[in-house]
Protein backbone atom coordinates (compact mmCIF):
# COMPACT_ATOMS: atom_id res chain seq x y z
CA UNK A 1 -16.89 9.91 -9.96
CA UNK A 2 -19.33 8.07 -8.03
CA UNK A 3 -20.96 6.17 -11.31
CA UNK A 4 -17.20 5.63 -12.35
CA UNK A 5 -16.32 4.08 -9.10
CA UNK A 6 -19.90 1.87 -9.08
CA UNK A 7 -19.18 0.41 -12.50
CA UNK A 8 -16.22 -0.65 -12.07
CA UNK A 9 -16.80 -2.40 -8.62
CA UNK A 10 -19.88 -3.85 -10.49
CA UNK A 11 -17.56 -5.08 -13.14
CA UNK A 12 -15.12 -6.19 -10.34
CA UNK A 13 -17.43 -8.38 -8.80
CA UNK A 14 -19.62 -9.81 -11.65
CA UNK A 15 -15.89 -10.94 -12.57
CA UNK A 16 -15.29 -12.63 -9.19
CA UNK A 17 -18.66 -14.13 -8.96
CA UNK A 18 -18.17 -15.74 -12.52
CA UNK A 19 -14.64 -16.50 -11.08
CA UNK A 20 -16.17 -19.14 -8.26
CA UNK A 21 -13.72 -20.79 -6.66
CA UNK A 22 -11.18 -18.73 -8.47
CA UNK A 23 -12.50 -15.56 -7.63
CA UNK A 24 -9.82 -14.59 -4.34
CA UNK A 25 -7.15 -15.34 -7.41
CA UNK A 26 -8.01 -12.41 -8.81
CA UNK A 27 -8.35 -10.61 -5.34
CA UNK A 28 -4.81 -11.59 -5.11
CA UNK A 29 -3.64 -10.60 -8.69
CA UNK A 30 -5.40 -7.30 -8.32
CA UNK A 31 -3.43 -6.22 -5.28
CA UNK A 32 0.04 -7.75 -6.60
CA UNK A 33 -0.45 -5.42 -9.18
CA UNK A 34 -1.19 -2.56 -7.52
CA UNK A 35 2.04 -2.99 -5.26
CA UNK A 36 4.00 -2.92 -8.88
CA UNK A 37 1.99 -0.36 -10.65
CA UNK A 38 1.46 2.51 -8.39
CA UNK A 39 -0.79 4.15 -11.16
CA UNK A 40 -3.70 1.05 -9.50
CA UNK A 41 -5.62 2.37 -7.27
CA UNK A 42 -5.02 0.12 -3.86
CA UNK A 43 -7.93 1.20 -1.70
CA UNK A 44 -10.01 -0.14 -4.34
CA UNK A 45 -8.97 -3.49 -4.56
CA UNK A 46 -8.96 -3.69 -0.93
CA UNK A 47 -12.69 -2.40 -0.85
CA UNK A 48 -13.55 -5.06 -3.53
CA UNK A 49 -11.63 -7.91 -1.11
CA UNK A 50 -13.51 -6.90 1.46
CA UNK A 51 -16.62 -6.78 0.38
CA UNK A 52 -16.56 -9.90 -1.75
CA UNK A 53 -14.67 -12.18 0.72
CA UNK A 54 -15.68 -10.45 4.16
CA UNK A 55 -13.68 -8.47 6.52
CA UNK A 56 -11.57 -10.92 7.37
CA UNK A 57 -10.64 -13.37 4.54
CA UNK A 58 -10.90 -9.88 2.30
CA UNK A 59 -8.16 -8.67 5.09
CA UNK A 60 -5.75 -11.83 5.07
CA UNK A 61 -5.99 -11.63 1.24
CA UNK A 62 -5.30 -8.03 0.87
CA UNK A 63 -2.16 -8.03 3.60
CA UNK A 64 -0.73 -10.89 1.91
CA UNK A 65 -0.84 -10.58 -1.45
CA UNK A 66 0.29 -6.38 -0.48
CA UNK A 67 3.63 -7.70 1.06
CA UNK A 68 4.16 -10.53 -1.94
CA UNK A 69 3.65 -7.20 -4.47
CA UNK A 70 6.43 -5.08 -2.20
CA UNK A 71 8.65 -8.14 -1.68
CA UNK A 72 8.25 -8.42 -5.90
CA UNK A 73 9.07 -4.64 -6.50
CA UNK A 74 12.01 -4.91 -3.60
CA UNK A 75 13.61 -7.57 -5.30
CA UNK A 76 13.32 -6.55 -8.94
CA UNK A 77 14.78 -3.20 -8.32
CA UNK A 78 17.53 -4.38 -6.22
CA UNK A 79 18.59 -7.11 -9.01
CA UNK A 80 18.17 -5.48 -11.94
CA UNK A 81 17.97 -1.70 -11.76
CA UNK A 82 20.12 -1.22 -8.33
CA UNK A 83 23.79 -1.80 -10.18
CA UNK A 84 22.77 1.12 -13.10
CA UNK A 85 21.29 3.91 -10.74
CA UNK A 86 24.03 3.47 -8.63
CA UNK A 87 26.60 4.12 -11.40
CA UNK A 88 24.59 7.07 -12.83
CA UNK A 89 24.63 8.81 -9.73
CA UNK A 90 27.62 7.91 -7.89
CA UNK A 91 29.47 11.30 -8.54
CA UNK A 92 25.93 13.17 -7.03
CA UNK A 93 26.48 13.70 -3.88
CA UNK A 94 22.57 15.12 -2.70
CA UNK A 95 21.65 11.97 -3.94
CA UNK A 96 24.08 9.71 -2.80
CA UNK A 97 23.34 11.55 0.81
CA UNK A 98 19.86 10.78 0.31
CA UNK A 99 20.64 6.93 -0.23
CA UNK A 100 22.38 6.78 2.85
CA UNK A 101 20.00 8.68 4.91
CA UNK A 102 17.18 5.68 3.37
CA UNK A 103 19.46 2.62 4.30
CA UNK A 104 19.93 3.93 7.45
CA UNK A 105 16.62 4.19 8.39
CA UNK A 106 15.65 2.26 11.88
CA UNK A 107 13.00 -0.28 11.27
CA UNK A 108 10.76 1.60 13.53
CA UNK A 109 10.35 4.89 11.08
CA UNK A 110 9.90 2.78 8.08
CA UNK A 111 7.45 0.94 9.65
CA UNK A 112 5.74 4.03 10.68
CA UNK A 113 6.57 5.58 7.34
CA UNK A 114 4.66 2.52 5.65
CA UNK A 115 1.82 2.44 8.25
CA UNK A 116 0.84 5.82 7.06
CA UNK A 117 -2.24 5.37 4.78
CA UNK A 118 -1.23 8.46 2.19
CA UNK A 119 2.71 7.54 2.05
CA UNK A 120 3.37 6.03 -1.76
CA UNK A 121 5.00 2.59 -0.91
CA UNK A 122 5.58 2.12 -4.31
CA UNK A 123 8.03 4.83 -4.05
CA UNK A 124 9.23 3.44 -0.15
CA UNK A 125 9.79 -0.44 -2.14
CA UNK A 126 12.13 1.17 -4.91
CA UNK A 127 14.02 3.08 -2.37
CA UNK A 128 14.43 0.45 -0.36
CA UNK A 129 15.67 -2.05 -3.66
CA UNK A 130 18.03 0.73 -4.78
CA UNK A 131 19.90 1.42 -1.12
CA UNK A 132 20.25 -2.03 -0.35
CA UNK A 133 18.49 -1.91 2.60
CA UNK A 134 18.73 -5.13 4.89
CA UNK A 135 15.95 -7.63 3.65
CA UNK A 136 15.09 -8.45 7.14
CA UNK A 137 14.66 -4.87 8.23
CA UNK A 138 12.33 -4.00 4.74
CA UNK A 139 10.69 -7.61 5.81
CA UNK A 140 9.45 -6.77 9.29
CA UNK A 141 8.61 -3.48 8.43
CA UNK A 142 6.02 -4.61 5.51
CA UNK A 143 4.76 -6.97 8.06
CA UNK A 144 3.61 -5.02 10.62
CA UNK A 145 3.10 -1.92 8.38
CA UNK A 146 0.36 -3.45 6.21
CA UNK A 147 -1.90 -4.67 8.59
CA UNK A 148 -2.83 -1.22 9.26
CA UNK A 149 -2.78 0.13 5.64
CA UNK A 150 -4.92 -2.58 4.90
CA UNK A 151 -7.37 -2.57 7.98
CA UNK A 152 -7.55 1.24 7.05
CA UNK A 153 -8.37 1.23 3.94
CA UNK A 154 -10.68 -1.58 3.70
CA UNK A 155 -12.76 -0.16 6.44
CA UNK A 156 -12.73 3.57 5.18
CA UNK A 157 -13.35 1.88 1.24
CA UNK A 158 -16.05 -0.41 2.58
CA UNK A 159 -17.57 2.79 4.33
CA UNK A 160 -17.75 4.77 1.11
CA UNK A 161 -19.84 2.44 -0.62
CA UNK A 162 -22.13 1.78 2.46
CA UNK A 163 -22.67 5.36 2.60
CA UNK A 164 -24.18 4.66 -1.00
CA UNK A 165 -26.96 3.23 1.54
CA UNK A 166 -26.52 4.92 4.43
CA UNK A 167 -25.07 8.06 4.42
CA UNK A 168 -24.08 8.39 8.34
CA UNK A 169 -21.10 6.47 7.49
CA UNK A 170 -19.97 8.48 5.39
CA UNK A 171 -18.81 10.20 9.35
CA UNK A 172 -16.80 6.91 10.12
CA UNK A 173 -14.97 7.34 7.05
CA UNK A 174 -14.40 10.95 6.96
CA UNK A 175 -13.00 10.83 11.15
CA UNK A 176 -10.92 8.15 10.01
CA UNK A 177 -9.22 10.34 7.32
CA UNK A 178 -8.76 12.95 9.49
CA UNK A 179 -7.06 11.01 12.15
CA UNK A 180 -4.74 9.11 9.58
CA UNK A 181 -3.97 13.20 8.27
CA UNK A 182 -3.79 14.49 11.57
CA UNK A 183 -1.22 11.53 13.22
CA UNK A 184 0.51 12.06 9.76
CA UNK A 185 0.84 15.30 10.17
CA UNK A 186 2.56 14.39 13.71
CA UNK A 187 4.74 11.49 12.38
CA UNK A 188 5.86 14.33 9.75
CA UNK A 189 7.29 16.94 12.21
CA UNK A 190 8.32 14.15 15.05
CA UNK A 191 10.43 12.45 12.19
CA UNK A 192 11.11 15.61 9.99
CA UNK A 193 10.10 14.06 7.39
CA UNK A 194 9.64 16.80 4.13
C-alpha cells in the first residue's frame, strides 16, 4: 500500500512540477473532483496540496476548491435529481421522515456533522440537494466545516509521508486519529446520530 500510495504522489507531483504555473489548477481540479466522486480519495489530494504548495497556499487551495466541489454536487442534485426522488418516494413514509429530520437540521449539527474527518460529505451534499435545505444554512456550514477537514487531513496526510523519513510522526498522526474517533464517537451519542 505504501509503494501504491508513493507512486502515485510521485506521479502527482512530477505532473504539477511539469504543470508550472498551472500546477495549483490541477490542485484545484483534483479536489473538485473528489467532492463529486466520492470513490477519490480526498486526504490525498489534500496531502499532495500541501506538500507541493505549502501548508498554507496547499490549505487555501484545498478549502476552496472543497466547498466549490460541495456547492457543485448541492446544486446539481437539487436541480436535476431533487424533482424525481421526491416523486419516487413520496408515498414512503421512513423516508420521507428521514428528509424532514435532514432539512431540519440546525446549522450547528451539520456543521459539526461535516467537521468530522470520517463523515462521507459526499453523502451530507446529496442529502442536503434532495431536502431542499436552505442554501445559506448548507453555505455556512461548508464554510466553517472545511477548514477543519482540511487542516486535519492535510496535517495527518503530510505526517504519513514524513514518517516515510521519520517515523516519530507517525505518533502525531496516529493521536490525531484517535482524537478525531474519540470526539466522533462523542458527537455520535451527544447528537444520536446512528
Amino acid at each position: 500500500m505504501g509503494e501504491v500510495f508513493k507512486d502515485f504522489y510521485n506521479f502527482i507531483m512530477d505532473t504539477i512540477d511539469s504543470l508550472g504555473f498551472y500546477g495549483p489548477f490541477l490542485g484545484c481540479l483534483l479536489i473538485i473532483l473528489e467532492s463529486i466522486i466520492p470513490a477519490l480519495p480526498l486526504f490525498v489530494f489534500i496531502t499532495i496540496n500541501f506538500i507541493a504548495f505549502g501548508h498554507i497556499l496547499g490549505f487555501i487551495i484545498s478549502w476552496i476548491c472543497t466547498i466549490i466541489g460541495c456547492l457543485i454536487s448541492y446544486f446539481v442534485v437539487k436541480k436535476f435529481l431533487r424533482n424525481w426522488v421526491v416523486k419516487k418516494i413520496k408515498n414512503i413514509e421512513l423516508l420521507n421522515k428521514c428528509m424532514n429530520y435532514i432539512e431540519n437540521l440546525s446549522l450547528t449539527k451539520i456543521t459539526v456533522i461535516l467537521s468530522i474527518p470520517f463523515t462521507p460529505a459526499f453523502m451530507m451534499n446529496i442529502a442536503a440537494g434532495l431536502v431542499n435545505m436552505n442554501f445559506k444554512k448548507f453555505f455556512i456550514a461548508i464554510l466553517i466545516s472545511k477548514i477543519f477537514l482540511v487542516y486535519f487531513w492535510g496535517e495527518v496526510g503530510t505526517g504519513i509521508v514524513e514518517s516515510f523519513q521519520n517515523p516519530s510522526s507517525i505518533i502525531t498522526v496516529i493521536l490525531m486519529v484517535i482524537i478525531a474517533y474519540i470526539l466522533s464517537l462523542i458527537i455520535k451519542k451527544i447528537f444520536k446520530i446512528n
